[in-house]
N, C-alpha and C. Protein backbone atom coordinates (compact mmCIF):
# COMPACT_ATOMS: atom_id res chain seq x y z
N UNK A 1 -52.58 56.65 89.60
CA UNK A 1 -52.33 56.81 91.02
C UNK A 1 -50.96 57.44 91.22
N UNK A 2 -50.71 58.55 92.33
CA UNK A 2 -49.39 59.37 92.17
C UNK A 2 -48.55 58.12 92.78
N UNK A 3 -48.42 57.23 93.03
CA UNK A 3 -47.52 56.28 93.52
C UNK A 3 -46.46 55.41 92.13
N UNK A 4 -47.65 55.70 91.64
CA UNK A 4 -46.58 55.91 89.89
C UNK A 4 -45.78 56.72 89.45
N UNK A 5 -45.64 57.60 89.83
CA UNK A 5 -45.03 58.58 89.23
C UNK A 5 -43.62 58.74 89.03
N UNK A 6 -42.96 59.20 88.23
CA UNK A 6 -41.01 58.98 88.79
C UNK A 6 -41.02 59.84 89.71
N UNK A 7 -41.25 60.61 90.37
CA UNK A 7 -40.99 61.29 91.64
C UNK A 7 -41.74 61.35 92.45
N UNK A 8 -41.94 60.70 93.92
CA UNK A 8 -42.84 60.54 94.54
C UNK A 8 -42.15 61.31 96.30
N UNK A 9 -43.15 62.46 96.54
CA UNK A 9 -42.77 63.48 97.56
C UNK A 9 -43.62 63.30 99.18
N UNK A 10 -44.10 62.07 98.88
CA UNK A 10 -44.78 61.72 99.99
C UNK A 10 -43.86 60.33 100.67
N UNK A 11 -44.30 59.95 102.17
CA UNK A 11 -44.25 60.98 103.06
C UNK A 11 -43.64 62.60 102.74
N UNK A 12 -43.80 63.34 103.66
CA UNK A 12 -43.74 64.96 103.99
C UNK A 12 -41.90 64.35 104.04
N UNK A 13 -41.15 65.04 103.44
CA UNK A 13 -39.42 65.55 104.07
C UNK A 13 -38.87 63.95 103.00
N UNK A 14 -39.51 63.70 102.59
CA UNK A 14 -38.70 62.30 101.75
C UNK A 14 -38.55 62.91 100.16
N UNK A 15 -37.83 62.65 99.39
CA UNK A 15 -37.52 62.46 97.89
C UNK A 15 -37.46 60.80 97.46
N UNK A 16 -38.33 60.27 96.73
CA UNK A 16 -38.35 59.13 96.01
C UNK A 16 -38.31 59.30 94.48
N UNK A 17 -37.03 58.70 94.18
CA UNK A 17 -36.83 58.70 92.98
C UNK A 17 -37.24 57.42 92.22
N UNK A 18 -38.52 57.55 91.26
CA UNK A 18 -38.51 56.00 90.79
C UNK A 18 -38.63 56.14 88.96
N UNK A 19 -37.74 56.68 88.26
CA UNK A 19 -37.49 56.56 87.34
C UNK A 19 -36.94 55.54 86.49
N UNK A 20 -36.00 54.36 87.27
CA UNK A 20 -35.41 53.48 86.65
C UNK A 20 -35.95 52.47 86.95
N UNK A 21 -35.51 51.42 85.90
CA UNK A 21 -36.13 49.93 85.72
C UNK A 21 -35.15 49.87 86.67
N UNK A 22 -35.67 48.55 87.13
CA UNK A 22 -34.85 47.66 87.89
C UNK A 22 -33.63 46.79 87.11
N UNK A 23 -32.70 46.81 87.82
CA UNK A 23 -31.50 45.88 87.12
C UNK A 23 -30.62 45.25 87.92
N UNK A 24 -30.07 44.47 87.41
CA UNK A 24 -28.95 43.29 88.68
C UNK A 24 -27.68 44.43 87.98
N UNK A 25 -27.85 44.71 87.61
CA UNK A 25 -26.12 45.62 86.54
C UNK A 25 -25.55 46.53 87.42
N UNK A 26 -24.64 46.22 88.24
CA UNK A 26 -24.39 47.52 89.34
C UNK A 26 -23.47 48.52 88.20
N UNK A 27 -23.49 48.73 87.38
CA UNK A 27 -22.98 50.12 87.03
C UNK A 27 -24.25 50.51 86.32
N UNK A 28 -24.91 50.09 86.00
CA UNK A 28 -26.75 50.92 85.68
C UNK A 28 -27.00 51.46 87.50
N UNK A 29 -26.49 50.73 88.54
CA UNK A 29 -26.86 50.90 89.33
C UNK A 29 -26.53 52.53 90.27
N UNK A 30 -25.04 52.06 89.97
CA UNK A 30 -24.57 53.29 90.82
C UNK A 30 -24.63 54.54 89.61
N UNK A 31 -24.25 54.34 88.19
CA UNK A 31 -24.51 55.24 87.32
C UNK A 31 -25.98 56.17 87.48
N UNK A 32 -26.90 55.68 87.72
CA UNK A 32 -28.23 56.37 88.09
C UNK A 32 -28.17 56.75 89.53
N UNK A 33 -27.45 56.07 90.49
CA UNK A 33 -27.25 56.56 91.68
C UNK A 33 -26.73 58.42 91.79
N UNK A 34 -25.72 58.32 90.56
CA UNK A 34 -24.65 59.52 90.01
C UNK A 34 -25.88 60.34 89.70
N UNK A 35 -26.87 60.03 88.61
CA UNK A 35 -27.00 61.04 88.17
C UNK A 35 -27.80 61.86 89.03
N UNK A 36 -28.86 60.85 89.78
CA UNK A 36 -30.06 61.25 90.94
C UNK A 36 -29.18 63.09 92.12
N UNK A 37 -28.02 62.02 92.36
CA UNK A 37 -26.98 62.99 93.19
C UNK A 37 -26.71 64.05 91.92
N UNK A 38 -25.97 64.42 90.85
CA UNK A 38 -25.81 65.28 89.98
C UNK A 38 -27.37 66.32 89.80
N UNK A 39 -28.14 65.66 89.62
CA UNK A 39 -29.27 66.64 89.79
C UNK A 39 -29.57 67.12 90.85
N UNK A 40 -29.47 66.38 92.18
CA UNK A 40 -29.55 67.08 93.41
C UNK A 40 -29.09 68.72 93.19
N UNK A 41 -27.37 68.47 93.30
CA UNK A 41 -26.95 69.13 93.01
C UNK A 41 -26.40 70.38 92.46
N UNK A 42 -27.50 69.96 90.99
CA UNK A 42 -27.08 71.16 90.12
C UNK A 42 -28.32 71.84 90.17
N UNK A 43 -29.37 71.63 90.76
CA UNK A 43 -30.76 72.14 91.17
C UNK A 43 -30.55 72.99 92.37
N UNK A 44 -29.63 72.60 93.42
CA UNK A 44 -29.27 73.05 94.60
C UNK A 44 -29.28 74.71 94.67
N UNK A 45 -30.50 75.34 95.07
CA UNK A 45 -30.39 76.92 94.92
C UNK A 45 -29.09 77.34 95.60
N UNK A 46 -28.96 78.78 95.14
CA UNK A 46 -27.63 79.36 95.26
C UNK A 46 -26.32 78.94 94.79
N UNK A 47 -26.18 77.73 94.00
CA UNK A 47 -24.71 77.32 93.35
C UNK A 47 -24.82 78.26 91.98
N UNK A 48 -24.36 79.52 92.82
CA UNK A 48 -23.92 80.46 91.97
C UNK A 48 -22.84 80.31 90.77
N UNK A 49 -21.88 79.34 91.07
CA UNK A 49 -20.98 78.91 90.11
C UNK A 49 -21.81 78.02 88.62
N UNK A 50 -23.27 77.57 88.74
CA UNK A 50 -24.03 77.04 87.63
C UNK A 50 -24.58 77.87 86.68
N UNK A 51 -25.00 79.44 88.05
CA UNK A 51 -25.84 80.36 87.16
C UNK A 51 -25.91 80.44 85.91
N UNK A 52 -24.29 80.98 85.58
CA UNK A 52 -23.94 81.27 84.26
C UNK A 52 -24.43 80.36 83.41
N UNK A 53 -24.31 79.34 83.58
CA UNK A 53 -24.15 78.07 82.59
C UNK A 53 -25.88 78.40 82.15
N UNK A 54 -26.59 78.24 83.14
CA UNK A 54 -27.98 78.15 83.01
C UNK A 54 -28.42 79.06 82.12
N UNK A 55 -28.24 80.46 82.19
CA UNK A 55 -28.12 81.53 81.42
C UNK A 55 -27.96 81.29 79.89
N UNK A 56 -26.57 80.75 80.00
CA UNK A 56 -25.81 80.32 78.47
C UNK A 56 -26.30 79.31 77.69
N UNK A 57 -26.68 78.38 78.05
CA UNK A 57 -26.87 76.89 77.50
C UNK A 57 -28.48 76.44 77.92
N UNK A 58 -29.14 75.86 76.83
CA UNK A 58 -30.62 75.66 77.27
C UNK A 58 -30.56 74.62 78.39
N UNK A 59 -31.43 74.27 79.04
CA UNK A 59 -31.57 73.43 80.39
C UNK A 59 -30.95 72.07 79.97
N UNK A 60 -31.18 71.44 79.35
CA UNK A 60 -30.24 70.06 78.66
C UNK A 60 -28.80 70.48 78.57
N UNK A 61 -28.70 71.17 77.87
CA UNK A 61 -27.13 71.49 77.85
C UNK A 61 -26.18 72.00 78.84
N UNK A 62 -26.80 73.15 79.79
CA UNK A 62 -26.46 73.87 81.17
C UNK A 62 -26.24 72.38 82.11
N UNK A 63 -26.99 71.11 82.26
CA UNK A 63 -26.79 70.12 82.77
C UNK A 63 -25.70 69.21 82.29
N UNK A 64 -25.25 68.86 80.99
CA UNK A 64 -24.62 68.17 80.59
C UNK A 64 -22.99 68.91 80.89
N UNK A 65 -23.24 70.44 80.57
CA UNK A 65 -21.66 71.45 80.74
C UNK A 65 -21.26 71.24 82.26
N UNK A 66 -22.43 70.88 83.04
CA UNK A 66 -21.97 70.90 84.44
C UNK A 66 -21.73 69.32 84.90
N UNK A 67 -22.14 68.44 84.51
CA UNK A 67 -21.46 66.83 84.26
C UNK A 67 -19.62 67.37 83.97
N UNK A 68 -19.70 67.70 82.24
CA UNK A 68 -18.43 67.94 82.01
C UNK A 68 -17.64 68.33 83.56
N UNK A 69 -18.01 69.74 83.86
CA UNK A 69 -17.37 70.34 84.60
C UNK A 69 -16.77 69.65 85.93
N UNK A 70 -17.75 69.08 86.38
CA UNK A 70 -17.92 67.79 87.62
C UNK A 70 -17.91 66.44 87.11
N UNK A 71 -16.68 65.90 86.24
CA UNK A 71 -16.64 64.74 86.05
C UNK A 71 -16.03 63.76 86.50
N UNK A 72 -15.14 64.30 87.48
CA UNK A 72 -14.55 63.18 88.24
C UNK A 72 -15.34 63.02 89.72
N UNK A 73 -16.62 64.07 89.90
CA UNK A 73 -17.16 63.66 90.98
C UNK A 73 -18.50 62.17 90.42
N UNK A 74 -18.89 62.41 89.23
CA UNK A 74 -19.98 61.68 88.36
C UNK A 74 -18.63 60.76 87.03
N UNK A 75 -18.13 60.05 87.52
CA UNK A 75 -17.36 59.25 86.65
C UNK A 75 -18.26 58.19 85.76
N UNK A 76 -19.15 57.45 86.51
CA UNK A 76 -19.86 56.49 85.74
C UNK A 76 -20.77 57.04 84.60
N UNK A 77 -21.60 58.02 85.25
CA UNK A 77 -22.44 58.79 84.05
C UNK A 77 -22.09 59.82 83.10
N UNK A 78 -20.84 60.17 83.66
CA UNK A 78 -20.25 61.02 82.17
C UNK A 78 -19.55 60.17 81.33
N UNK A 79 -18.84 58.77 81.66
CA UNK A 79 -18.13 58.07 80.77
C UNK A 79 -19.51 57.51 79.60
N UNK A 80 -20.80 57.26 80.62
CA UNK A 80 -21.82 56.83 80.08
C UNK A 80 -22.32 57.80 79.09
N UNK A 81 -22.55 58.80 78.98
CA UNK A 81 -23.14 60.05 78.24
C UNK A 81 -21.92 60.46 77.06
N UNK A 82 -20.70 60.36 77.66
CA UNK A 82 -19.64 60.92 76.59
C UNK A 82 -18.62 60.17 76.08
N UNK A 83 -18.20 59.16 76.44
CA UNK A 83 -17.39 58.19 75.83
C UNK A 83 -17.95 57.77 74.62
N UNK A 84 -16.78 57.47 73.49
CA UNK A 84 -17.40 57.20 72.57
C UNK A 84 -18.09 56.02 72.69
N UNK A 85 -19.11 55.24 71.82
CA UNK A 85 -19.85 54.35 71.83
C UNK A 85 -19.03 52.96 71.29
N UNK A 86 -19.19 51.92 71.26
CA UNK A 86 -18.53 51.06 70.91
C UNK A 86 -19.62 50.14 70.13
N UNK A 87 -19.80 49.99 69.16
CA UNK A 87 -20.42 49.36 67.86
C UNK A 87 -20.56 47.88 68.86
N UNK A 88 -21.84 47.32 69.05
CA UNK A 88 -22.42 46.23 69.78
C UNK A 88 -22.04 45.00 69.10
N UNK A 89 -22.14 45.40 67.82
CA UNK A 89 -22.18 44.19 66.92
C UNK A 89 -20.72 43.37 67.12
N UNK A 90 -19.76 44.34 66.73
CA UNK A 90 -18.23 43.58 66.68
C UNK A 90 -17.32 43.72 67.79
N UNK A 91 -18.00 45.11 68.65
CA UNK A 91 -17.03 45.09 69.63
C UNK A 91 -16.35 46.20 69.66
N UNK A 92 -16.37 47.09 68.33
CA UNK A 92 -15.27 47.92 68.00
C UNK A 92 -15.79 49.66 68.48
């Protein structure tokens, strides 16, 4: 049933994004909030300033160069994507 789907375009003039699990974790929260807005964004026809990138870098990567580029507007999901990782086990 399309009511499953991660993107659901019904009603007419709405965007429903339902890709994420549910979580009490408000930085899963607003972090996916980031990225939903970051894709808005970098999808947004005419941001001529992406072209290039798109051109240069396959579609994964043209997205991630433009995170970089816009990272203090997307703070939660680029620290999430590019900070180094911290080993679960010890902490380190």
């Amino acid at each position: 049933e399309k009511k499953y789907l991660a993107l659901n375009l019904k009603p007419e003039k709405t965007i429903e994004f339902r890709m994420f699990k549910s979580s009490m974790d408000t930085n899963f929260l607003y972090r996916s909030l980031e990225f939903v807005k970051a894709l808005v964004f970098f999808t947004k026809p005419g941001e001529a300033r992406f072209i290039n990138y798109l051109k240069e870098y396959k579609e994964k990567d043209a997205f991630l160069k433009f995170l970089e580029m816009e990272r203090k507007e997307y703070p939660l999901l680029y620290n999430f994507l590019f900070a180094p990782k911290r080993n679960s086990i010890n902490g380190n």
